[in-house]
Protein backbone atom coordinates (compact mmCIF):
# COMPACT_ATOMS: atom_id res chain seq x y z
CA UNK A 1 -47.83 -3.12 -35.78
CA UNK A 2 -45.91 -0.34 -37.30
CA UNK A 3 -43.47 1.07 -34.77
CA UNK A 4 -45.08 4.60 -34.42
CA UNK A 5 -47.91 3.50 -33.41
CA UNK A 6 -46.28 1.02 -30.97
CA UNK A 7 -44.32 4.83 -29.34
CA UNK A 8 -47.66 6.55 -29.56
CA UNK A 9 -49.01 4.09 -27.52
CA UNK A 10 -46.14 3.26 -25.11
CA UNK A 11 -45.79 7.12 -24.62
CA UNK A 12 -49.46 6.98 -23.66
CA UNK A 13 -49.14 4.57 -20.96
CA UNK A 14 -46.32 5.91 -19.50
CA UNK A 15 -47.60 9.16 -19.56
CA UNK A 16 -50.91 7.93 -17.65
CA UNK A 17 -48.50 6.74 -14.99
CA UNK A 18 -47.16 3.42 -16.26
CA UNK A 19 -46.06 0.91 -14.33
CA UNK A 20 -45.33 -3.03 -14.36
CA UNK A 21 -47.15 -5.85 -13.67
CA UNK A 22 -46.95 -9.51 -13.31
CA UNK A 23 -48.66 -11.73 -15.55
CA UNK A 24 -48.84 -15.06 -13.57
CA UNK A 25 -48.74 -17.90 -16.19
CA UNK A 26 -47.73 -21.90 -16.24
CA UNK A 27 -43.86 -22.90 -16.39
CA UNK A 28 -43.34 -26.10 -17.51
CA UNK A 29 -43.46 -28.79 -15.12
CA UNK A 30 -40.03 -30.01 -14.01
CA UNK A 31 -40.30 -33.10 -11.96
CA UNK A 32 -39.10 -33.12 -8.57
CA UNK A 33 -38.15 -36.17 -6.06
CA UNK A 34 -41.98 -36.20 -4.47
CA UNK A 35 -43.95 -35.83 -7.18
CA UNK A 36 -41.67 -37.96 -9.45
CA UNK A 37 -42.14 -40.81 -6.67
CA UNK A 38 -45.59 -40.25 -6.70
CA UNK A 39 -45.88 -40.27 -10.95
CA UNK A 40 -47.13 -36.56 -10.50
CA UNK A 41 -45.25 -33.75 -11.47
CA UNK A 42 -45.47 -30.53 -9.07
CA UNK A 43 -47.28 -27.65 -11.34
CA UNK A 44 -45.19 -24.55 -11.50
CA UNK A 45 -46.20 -20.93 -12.18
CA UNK A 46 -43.78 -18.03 -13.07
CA UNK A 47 -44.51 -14.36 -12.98
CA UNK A 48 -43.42 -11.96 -15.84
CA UNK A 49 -42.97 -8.10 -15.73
CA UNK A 50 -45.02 -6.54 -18.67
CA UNK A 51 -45.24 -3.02 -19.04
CA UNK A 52 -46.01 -0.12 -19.36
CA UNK A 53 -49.45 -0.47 -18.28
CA UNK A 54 -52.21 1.36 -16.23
CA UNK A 55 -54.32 0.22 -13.47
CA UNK A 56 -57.49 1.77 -13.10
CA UNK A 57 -60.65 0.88 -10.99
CA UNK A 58 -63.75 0.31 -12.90
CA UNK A 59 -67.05 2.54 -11.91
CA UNK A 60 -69.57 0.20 -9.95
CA UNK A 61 -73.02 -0.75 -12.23
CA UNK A 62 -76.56 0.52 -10.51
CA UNK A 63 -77.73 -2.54 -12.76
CA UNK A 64 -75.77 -5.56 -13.85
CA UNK A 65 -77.49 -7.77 -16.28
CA UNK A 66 -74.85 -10.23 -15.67
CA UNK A 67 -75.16 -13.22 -13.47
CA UNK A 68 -71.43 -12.96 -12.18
CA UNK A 69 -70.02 -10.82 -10.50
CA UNK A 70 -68.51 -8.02 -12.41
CA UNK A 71 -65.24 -6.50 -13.03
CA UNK A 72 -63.84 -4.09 -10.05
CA UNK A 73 -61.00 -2.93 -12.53
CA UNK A 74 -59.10 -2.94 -15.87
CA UNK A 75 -55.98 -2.98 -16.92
CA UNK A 76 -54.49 -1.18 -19.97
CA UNK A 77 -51.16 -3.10 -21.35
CA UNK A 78 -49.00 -1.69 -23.99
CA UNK A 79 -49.18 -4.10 -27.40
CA UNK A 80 -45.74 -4.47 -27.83
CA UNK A 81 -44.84 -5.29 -24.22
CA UNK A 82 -47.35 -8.00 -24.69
CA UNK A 83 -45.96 -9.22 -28.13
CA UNK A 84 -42.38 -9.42 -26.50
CA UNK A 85 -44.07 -11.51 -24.02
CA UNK A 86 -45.57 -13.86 -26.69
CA UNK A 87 -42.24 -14.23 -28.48
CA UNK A 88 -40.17 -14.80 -25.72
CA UNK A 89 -42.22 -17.44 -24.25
CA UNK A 90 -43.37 -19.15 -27.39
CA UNK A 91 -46.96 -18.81 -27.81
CA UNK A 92 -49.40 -18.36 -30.66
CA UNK A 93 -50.33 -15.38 -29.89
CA UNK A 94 -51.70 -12.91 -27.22
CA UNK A 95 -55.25 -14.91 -27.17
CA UNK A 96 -53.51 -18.02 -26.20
CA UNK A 97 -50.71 -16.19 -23.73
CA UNK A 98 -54.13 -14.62 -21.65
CA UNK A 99 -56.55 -17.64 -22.13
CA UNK A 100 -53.58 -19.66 -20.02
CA UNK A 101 -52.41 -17.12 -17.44
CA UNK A 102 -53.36 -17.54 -14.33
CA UNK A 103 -54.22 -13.59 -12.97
CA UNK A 104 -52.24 -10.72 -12.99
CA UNK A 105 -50.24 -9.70 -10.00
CA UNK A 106 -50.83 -5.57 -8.92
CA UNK A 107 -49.25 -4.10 -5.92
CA UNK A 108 -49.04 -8.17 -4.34
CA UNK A 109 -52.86 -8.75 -5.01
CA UNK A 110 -53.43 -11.66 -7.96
CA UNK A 111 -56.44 -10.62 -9.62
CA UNK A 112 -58.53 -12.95 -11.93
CA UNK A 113 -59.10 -11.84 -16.08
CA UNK A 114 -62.43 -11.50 -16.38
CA UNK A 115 -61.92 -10.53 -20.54
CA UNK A 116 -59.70 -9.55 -23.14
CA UNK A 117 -59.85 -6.85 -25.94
CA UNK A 118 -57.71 -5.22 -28.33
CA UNK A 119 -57.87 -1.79 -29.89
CA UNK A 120 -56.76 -1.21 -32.96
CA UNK A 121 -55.17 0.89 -35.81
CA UNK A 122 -54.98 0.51 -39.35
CA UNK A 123 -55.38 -3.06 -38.76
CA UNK A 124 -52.67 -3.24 -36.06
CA UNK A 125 -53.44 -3.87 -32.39
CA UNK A 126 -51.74 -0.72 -30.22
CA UNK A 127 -53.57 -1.88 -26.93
CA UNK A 128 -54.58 -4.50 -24.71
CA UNK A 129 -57.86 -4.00 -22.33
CA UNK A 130 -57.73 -7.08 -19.46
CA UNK A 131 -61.11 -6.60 -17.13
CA UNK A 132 -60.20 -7.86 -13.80
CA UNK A 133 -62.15 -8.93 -10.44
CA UNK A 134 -60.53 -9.82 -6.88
CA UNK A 135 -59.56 -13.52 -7.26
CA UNK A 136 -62.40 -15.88 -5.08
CA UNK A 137 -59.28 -17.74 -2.68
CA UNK A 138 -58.83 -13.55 -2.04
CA UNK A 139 -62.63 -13.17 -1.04
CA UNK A 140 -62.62 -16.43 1.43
């Protein structure tokens, strides 16, 4: 991604009322004194700030052809938030770093990602679209 587009796109956000997020993702497991004894080790999950971003609720469908239920909102994240993300943490690449998180965290509620997609620029993604819905434990 060429770095102008990266400021176009960052100035965008921001200007659209960016904030920060959580992205709630898998730590590595470090084993503890009862799961150890047990030959388990205790799952752990760490939440990093990404941003700038925008949270926006999604317009209800009269009709929805899907069988699920569908997204209440999206989320708009800033490519080279994400990428810092990805490099920090050591994963493929931004695929890979959303197929394994967990939700997103807004304003305390954890909200499940429904889909991914990119836009893009002269072959370089500037933007990150995440569809979300209320997690089900949140519905219960």
């Amino acid at each position: 991604m060429s770095a102008a587009q990266a400021k176009v796109a960052d100035a965008l956000l921001r200007s659209l009322g960016g904030r920060t997020v959580l992205l709630h993702i898998p730590a590595l497991a470090i084993p503890g004194d009862i799961g150890e004894q047990l030959g388990l080790a205790v799952p752990l999950f760490q939440n990093v700030a990404i941003g700038p971003a925008v949270f926006r609720k999604v317009r209800p469908r009269l009709a929805s052809a899907a069988k699920e239920r569908p997204a209440d909102s999206e989320l708009l994240l800033s490519a080279s938030a994400v990428m810092q993300v990805v490099g920090s943490l050591g994963y493929r690449s931004a695929d890979v770093l959303f197929a394994n998180a967990c939700g997103v965290i807004v304003d305390g509620a954890t909200l499940e990602i429904t889909s991914v997609t990119s836009a893009e620029a002269f072959g370089s993604v500037y933007l990150y679209r995440l569809s979300l819905r209320a997690a089900v434990a949140d519905l219960v």
